[in-house]
N, C-alpha and C. Protein backbone atom coordinates (compact mmCIF):
# COMPACT_ATOMS: atom_id res chain seq x y z
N UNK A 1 -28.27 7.79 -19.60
CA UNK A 1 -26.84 7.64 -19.50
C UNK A 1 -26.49 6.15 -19.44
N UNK A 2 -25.82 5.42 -20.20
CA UNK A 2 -25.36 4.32 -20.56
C UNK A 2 -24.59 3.75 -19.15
N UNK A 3 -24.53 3.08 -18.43
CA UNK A 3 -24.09 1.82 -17.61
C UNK A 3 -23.13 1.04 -17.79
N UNK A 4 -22.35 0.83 -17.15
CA UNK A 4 -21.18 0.14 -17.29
C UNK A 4 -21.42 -1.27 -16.89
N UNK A 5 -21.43 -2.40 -17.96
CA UNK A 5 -22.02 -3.81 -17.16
C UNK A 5 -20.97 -4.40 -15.91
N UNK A 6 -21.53 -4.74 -15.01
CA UNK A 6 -21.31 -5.41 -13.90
C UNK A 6 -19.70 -6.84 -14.24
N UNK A 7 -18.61 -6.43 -13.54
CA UNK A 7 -17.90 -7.48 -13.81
C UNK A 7 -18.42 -8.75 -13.28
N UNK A 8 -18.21 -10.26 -13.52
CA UNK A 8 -18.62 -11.35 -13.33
C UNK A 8 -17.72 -12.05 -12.64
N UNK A 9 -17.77 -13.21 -11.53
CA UNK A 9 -16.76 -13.72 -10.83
C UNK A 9 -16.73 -15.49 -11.96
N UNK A 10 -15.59 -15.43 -12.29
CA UNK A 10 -15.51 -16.90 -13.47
C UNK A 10 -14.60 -17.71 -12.23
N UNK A 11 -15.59 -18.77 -11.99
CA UNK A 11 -15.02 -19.70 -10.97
C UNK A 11 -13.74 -20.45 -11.57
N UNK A 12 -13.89 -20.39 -13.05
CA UNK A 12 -13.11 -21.26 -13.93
C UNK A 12 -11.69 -20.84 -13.94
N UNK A 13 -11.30 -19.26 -13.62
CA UNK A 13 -10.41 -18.57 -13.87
C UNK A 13 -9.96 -18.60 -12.45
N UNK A 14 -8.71 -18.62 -12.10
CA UNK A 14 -8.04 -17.89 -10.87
C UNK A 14 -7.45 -16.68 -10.77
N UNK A 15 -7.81 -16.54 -9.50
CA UNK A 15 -7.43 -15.00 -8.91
C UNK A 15 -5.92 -14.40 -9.44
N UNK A 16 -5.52 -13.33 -9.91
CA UNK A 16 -4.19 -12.77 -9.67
C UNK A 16 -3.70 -11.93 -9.23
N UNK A 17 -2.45 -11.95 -8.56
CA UNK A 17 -1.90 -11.17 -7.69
C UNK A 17 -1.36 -10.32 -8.07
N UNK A 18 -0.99 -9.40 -8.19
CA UNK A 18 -0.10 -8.17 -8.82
C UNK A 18 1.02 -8.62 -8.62
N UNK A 19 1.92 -8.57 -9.98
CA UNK A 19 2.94 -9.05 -10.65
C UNK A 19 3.25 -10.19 -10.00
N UNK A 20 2.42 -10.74 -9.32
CA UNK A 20 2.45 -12.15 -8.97
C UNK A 20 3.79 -12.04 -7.63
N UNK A 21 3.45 -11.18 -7.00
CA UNK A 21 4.67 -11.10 -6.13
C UNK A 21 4.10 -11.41 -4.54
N UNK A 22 5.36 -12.04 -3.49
CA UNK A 22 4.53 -12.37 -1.99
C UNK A 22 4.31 -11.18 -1.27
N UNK A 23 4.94 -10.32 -1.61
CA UNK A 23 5.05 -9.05 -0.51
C UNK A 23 4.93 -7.91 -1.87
N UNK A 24 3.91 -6.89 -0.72
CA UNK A 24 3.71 -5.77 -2.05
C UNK A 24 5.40 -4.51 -1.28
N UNK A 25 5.92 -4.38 -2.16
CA UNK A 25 6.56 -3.58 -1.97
C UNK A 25 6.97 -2.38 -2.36
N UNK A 26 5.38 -1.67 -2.94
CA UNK A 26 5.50 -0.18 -3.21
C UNK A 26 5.48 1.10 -2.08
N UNK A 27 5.73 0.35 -0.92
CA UNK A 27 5.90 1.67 -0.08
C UNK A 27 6.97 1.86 -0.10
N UNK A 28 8.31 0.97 -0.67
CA UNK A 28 9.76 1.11 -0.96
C UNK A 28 9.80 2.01 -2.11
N UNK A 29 9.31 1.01 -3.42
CA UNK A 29 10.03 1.67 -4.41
C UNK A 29 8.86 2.64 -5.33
N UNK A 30 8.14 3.44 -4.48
CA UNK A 30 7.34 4.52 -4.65
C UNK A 30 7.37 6.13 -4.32
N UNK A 31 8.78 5.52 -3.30
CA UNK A 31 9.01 6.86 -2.51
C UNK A 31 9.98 7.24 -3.36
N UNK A 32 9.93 8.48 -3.13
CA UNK A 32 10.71 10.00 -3.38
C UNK A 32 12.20 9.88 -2.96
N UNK A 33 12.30 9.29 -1.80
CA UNK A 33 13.77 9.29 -1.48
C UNK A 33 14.43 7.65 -2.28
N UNK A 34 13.73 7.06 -2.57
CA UNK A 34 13.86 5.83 -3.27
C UNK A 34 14.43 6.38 -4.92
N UNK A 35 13.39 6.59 -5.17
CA UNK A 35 14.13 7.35 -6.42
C UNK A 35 14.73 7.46 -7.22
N UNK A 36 14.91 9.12 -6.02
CA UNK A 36 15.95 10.01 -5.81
C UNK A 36 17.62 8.82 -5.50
N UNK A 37 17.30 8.08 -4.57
CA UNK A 37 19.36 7.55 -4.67
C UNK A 37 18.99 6.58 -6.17
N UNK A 38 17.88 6.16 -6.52
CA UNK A 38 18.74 4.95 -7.42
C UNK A 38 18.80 6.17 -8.78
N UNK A 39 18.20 7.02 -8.80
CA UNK A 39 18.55 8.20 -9.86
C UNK A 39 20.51 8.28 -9.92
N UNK A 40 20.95 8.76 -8.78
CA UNK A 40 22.18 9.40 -8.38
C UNK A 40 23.09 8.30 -8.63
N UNK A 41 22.59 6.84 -7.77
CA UNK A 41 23.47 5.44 -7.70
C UNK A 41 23.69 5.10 -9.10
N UNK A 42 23.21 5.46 -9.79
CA UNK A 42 23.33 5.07 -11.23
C UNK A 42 23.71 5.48 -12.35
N UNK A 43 23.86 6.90 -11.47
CA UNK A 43 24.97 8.20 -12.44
C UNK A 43 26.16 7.85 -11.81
N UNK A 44 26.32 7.81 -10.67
CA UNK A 44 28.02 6.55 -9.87
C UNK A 44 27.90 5.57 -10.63
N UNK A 45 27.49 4.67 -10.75
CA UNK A 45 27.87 3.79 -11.21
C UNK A 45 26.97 3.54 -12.54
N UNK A 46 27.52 3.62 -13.63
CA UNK A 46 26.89 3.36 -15.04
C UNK A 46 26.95 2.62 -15.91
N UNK A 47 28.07 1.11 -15.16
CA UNK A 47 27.85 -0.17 -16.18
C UNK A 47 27.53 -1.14 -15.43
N UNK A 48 26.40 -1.97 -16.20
CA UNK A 48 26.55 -3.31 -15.33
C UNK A 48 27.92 -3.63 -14.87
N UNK A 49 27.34 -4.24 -13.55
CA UNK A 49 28.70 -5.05 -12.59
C UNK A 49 28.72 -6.88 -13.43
N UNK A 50 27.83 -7.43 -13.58
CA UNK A 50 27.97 -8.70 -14.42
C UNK A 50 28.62 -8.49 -15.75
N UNK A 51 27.83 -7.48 -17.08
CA UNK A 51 28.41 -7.15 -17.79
C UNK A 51 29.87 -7.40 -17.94
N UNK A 52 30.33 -5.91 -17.22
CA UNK A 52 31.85 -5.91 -16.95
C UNK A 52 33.08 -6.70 -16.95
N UNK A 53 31.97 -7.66 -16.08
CA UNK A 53 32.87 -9.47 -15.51
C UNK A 53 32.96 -10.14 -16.81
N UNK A 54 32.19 -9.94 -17.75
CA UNK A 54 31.73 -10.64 -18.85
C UNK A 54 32.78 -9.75 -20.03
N UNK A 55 33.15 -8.56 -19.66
CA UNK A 55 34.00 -7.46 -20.85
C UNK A 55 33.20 -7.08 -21.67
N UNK A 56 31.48 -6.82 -21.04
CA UNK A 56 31.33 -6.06 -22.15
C UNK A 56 30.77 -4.67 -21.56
N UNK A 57 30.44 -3.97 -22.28
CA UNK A 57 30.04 -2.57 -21.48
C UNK A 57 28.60 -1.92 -21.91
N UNK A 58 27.59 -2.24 -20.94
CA UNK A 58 26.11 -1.94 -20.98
C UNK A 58 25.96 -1.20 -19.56
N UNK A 59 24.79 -0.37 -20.08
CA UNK A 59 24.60 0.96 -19.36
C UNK A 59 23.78 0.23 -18.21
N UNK A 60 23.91 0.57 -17.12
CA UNK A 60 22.82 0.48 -15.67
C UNK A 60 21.57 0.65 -16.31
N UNK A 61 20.74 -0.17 -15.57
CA UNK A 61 19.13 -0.17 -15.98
C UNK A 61 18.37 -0.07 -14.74
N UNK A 62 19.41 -0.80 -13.71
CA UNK A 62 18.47 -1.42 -12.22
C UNK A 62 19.39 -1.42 -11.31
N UNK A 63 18.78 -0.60 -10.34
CA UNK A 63 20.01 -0.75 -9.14
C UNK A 63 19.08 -1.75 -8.19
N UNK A 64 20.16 -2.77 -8.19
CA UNK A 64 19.51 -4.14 -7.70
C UNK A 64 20.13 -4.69 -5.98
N UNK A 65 18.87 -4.72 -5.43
CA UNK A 65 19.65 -5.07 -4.15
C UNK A 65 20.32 -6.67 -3.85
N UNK A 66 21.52 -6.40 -3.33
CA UNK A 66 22.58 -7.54 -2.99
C UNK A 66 21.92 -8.93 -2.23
N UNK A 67 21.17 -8.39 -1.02
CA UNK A 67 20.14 -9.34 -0.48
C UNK A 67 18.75 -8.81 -0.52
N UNK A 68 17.99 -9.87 -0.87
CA UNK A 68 16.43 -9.76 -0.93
C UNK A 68 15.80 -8.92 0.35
N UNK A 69 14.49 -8.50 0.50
CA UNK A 69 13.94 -7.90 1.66
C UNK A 69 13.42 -9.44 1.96
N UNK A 70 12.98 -10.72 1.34
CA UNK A 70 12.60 -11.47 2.33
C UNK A 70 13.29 -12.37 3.10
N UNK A 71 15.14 -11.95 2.44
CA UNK A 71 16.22 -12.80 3.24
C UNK A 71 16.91 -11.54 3.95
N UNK A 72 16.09 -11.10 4.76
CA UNK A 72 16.52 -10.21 5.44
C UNK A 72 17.71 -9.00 5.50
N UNK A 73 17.71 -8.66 3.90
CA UNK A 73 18.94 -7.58 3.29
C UNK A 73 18.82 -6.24 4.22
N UNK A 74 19.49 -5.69 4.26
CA UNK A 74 19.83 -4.54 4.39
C UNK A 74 19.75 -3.30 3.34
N UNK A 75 19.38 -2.25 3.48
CA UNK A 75 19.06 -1.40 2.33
C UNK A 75 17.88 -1.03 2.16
N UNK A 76 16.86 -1.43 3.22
CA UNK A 76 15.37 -0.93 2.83
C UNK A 76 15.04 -0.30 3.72
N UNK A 77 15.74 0.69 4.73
CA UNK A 77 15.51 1.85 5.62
C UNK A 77 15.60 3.21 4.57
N UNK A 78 14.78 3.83 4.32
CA UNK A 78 14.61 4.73 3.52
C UNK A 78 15.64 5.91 3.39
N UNK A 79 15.82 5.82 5.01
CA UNK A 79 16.91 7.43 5.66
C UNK A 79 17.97 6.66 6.08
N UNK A 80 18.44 5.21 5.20
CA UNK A 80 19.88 5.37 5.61
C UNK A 80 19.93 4.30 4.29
N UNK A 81 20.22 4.66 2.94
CA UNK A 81 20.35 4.09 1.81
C UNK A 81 21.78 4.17 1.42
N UNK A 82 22.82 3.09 1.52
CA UNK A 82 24.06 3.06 1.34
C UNK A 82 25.08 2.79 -0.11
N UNK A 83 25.87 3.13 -0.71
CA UNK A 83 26.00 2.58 -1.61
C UNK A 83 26.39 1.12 -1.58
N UNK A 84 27.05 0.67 -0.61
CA UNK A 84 27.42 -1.11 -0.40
C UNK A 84 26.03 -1.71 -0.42
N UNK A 85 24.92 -1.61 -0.48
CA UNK A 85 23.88 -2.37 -0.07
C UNK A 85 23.15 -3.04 -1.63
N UNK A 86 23.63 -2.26 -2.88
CA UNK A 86 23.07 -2.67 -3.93
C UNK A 86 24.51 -2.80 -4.94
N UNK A 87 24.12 -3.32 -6.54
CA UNK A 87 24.75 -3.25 -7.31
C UNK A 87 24.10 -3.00 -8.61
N UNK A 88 25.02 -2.38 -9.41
CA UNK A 88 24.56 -1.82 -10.51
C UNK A 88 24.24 -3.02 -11.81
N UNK A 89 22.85 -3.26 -12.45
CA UNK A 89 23.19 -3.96 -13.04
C UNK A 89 22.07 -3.50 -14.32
N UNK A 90 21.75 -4.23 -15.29
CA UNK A 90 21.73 -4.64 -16.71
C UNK A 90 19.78 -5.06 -16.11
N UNK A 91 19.23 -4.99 -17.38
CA UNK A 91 17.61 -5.53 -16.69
C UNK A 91 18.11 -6.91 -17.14
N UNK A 92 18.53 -6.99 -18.21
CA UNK A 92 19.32 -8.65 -18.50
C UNK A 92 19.12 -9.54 -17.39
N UNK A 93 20.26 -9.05 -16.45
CA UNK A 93 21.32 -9.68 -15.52
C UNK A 93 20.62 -9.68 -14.18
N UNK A 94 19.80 -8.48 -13.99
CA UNK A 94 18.62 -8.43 -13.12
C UNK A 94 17.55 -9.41 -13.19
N UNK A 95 16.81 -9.61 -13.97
CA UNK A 95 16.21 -10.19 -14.11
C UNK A 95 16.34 -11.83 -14.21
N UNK A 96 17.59 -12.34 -14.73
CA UNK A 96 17.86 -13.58 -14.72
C UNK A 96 18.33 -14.05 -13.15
N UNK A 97 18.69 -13.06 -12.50
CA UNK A 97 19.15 -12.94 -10.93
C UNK A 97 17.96 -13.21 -10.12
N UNK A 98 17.06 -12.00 -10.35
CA UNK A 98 15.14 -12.74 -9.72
C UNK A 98 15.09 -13.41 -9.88
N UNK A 99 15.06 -14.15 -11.47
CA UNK A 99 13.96 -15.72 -11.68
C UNK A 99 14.97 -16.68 -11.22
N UNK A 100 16.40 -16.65 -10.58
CA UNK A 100 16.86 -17.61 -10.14
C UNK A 100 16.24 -17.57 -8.08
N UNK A 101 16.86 -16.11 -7.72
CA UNK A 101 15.82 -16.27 -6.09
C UNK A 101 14.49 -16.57 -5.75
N UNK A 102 13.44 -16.10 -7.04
CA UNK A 102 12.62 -16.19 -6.70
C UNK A 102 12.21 -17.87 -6.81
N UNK A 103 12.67 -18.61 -7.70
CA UNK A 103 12.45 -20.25 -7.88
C UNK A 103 13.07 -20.75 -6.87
N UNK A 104 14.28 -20.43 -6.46
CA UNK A 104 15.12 -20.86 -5.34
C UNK A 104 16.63 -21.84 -6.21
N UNK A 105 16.58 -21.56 -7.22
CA UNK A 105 17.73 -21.97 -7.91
C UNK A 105 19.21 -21.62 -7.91
């Protein structure tokens, strides 16, 4: 039966982190009740909120929280998920929103 060769440690290469993030936060957005509201939050609300501001009209992609979990937001108690705590947005608009918190820009 054939062997699977041994992975190698390349000193040359550095380590990586999963999605390169400080805090793993799949015990949030893994759960069932997690979901389940951004399923529902997003049938409420179904256009981006930036979009909108902008006049144009694109469908929800990401229900994105208002404050971060490492600037101490609100919204990451599982059994008390509010609609004020996030906003509906665009992966666009999402995403250009991360790479500005996460740089600090």
């Amino acid at each position: 039966m054939p062997t699977r060769p041994e992975k190698r440690k390349r000193p040359w290469k550095t380590e990586k982190l999963a999605h390169q993030r400080a805090i793993d936060m799949s015990w949030f957005y893994n759960d069932r009740r997690w979901r389940r509201f951004s399923k529902a939050y997003k049938q409420r609300h179904p256009l981006c909120c930036d979009c909108e501001d902008e006049g144009v009209s694109t469908p929800t992609q990401v229900t994105d929280h208002i404050v971060r979990y490492l600037d101490g937001g609100t919204g990451f108690d599982l059994d008390d998920l509010k609609d004020e705590d996030f906003k509906p947005r665009c992966k666009r608009h999402h995403d250009a929103r991360s790479g500005r918190q996460a740089h600090g820009k």
